[in-house]
Protein backbone atom coordinates (compact mmCIF):
# COMPACT_ATOMS: atom_id res chain seq x y z
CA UNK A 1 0.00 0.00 0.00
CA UNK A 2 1.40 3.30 -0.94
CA UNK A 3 0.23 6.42 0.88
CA UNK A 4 -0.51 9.60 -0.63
CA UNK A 5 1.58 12.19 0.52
CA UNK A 6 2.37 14.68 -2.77
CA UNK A 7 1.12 16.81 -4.96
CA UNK A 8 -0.35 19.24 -3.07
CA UNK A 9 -2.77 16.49 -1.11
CA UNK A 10 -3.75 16.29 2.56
CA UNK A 11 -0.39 15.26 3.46
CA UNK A 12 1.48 17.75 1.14
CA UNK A 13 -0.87 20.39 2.57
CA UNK A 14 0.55 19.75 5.75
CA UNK A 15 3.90 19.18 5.16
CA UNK A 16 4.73 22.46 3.22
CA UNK A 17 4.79 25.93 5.07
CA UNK A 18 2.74 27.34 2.00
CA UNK A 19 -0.08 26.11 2.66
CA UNK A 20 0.24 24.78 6.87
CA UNK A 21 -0.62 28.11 8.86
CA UNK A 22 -2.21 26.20 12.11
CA UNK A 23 -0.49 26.67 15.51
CA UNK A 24 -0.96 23.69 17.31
CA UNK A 25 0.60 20.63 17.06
CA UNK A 26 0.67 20.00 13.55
CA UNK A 27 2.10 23.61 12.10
CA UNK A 28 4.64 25.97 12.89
CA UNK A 29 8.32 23.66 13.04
CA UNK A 30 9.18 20.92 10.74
CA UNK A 31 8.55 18.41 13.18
CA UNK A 32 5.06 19.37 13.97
CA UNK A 33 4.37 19.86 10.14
CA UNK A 34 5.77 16.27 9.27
CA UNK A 35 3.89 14.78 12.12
CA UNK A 36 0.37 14.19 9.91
CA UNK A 37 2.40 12.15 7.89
CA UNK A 38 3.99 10.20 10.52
CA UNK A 39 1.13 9.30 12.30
CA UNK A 40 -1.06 8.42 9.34
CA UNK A 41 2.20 6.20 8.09
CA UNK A 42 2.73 4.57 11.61
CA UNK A 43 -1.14 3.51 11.61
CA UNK A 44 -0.96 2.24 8.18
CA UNK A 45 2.26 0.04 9.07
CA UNK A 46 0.74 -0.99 12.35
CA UNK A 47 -2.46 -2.29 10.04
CA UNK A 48 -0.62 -3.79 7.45
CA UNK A 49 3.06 -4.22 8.72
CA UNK A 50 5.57 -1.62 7.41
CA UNK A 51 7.36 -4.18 4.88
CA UNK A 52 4.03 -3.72 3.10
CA UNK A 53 3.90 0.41 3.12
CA UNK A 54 5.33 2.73 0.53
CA UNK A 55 5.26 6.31 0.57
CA UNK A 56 5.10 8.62 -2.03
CA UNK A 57 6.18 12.54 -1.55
CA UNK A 58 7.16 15.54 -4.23
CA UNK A 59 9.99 17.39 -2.91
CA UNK A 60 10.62 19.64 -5.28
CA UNK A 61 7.71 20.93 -7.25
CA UNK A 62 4.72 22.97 -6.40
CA UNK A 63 0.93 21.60 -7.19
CA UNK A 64 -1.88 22.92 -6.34
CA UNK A 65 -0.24 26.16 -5.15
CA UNK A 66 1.17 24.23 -2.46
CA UNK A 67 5.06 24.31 -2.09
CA UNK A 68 7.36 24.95 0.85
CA UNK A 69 10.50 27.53 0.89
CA UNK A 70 12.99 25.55 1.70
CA UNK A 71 12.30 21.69 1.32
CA UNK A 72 15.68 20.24 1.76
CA UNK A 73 15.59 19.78 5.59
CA UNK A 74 11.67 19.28 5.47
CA UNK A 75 11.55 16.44 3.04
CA UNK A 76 14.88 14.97 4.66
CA UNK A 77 12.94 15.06 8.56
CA UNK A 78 10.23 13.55 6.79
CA UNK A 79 12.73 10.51 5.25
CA UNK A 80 14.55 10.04 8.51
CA UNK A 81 10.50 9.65 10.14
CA UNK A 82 9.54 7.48 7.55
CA UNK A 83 12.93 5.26 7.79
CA UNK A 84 12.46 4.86 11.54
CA UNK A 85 9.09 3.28 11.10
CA UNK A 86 10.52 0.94 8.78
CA UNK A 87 8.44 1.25 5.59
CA UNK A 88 9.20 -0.81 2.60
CA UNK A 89 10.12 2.35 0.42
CA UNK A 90 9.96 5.74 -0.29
CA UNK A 91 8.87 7.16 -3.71
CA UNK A 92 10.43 10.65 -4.79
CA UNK A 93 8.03 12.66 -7.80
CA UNK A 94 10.72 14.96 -8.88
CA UNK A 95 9.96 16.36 -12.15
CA UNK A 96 12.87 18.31 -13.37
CA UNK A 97 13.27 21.92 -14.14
CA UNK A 98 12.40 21.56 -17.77
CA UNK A 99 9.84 18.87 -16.86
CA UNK A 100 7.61 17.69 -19.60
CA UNK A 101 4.58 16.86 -16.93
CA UNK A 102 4.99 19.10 -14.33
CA UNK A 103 8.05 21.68 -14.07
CA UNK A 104 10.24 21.55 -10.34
CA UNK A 105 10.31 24.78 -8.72
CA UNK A 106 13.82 23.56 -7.89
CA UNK A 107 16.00 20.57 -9.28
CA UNK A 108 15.49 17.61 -7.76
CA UNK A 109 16.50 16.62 -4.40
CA UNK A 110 16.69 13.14 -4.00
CA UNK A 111 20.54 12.63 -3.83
CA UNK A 112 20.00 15.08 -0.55
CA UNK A 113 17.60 13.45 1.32
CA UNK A 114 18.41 9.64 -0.08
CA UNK A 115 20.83 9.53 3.23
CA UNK A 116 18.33 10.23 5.38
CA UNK A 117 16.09 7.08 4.02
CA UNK A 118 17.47 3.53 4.56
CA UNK A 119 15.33 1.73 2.30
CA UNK A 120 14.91 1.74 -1.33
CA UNK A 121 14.21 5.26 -2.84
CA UNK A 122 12.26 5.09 -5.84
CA UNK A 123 12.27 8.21 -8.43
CA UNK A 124 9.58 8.99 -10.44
CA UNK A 125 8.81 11.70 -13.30
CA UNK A 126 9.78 12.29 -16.87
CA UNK A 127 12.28 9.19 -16.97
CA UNK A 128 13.60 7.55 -20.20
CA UNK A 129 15.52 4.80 -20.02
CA UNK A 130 18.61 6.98 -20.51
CA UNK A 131 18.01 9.21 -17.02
CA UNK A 132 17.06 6.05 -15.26
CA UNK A 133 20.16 4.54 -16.12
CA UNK A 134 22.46 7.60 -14.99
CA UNK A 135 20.61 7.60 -11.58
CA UNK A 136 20.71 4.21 -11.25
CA UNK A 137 24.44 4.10 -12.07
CA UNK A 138 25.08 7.26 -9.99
CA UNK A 139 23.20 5.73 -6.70
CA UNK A 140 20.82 8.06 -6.36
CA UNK A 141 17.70 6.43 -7.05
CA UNK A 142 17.40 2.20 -7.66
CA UNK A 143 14.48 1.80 -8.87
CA UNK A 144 13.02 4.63 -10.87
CA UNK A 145 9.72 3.92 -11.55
CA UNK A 146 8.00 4.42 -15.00
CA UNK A 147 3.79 5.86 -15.45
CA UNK A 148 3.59 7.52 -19.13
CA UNK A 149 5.99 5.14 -20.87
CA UNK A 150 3.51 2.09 -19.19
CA UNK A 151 0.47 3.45 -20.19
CA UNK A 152 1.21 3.25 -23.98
CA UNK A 153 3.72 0.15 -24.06
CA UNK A 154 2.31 -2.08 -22.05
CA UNK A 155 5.24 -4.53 -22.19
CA UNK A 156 7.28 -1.62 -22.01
CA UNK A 157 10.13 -3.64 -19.92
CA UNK A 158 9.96 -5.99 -23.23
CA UNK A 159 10.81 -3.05 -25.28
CA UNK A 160 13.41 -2.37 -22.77
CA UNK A 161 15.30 -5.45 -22.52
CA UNK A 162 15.44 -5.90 -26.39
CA UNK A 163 15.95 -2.12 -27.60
CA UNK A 164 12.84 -1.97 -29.26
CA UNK A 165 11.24 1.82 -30.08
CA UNK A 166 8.49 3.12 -27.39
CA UNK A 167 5.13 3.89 -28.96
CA UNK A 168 4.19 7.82 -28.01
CA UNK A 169 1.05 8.13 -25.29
CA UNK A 170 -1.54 10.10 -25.63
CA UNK A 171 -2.09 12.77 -23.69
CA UNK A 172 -5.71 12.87 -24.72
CA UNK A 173 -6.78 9.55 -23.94
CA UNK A 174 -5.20 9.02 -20.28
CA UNK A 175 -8.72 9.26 -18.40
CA UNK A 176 -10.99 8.57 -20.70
CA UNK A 177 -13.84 6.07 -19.39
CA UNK A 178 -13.64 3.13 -21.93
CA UNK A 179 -11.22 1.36 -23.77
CA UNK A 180 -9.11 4.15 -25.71
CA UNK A 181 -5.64 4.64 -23.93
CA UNK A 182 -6.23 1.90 -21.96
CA UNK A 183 -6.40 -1.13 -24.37
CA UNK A 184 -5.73 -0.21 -28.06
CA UNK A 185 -1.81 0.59 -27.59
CA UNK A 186 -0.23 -2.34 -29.54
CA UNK A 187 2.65 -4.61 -27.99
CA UNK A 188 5.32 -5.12 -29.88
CA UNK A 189 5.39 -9.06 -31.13
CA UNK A 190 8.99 -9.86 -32.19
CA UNK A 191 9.07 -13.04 -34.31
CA UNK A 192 11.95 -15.43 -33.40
CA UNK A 193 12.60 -18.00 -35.89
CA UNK A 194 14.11 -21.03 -34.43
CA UNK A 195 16.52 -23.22 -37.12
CA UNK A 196 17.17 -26.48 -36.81
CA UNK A 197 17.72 -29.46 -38.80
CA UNK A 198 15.53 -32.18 -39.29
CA UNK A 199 16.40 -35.85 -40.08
CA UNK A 200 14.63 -36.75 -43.56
């Protein structure tokens, strides 16, 4: 189960000093504004045991108006939280500065606040398989995860694994009610022809 917490959401709301003007226990300091998040996390764990909870939280771009003015040591007291409950990962929507889907008000932070989280960070937004592969090979991120490319190549890993070219999504057609966008993107059959001789 992965919870919520980005793009300018409950969670988001209450994380970021945009948008979090209370003054009780839940606004004012960083630990009061993360503490929505770690209490809704810690129940969730407790319910369904923290190797089965994920995370998902948008350091570095602004949604919904909501946005903070200095996220690096929010987002990293919100990773160190999250780590010491134990959850199976945390998810980092970063879109970059010249972001295709969304535009970061700031680069992206994960190779700041990946210390603070012990498990597996997972980075999401406007990956090809060429970014993924320089995070990947620079630590920062392992895995990045993959929405657009999915949604129009179903066995996009397929494609992937055999260098095969991505069919284009479109934009149009992601929430549509029936079948368009959904099922009419074609996979990609490769034929392999197997040779072998045969005894007469």
């Amino acid at each position: 189960m992965q919870i919520h917490g980005s793009n300018g959401c409950l969670i988001d709301q209450f994380l970021r000093d945009s948008s979090n003007f209370r003054d009780d226990a839940y606004g004012g300091s960083i630990l009061n504004r993360i503490r929505l998040l770690r209490e809704v996390t810690q129940a969730v764990a407790d319910a369904v045991n923290a190797d089965r909870t994920g995370v998902r939280l948008s350091p570095n771009g602004e949604t919904q108006g909501v946005r903070d003015s200095d996220p690096p040591p929010l987002f990293t007291a919100a990773s160190e939280a999250l780590s010491s409950i134990g959850i199976a990962h945390l998810e980092l929507r970063e879109p970059p500065l010249d972001g295709t889907f969304g535009i970061g008000y700031l680069g992206p932070l994960a190779s700041q606040i990946h210390p603070a989280f012990k498990g597996p960070p997972l980075l999401n937004s406007d990956f090809d398989v060429t970014r993924a592969r320089a995070e990947l090979d620079a630590g920062t991120g392992d895995p990045e995860t993959f929405g657009r490319p999915f949604i129009a190549n179903p066995d996009f890993p397929q494609r992937v694994a055999e260098g095969l070219p991505l069919t284009p999504d479109d934009q149009r057609a992601w929430f549509t009610q029936g079948d368009e966008g959904y099922m009419d993107y074609p996979r990609a059959y490769v034929l392999r022809w197997s040779y072998r001789s045969v005894e007469p």
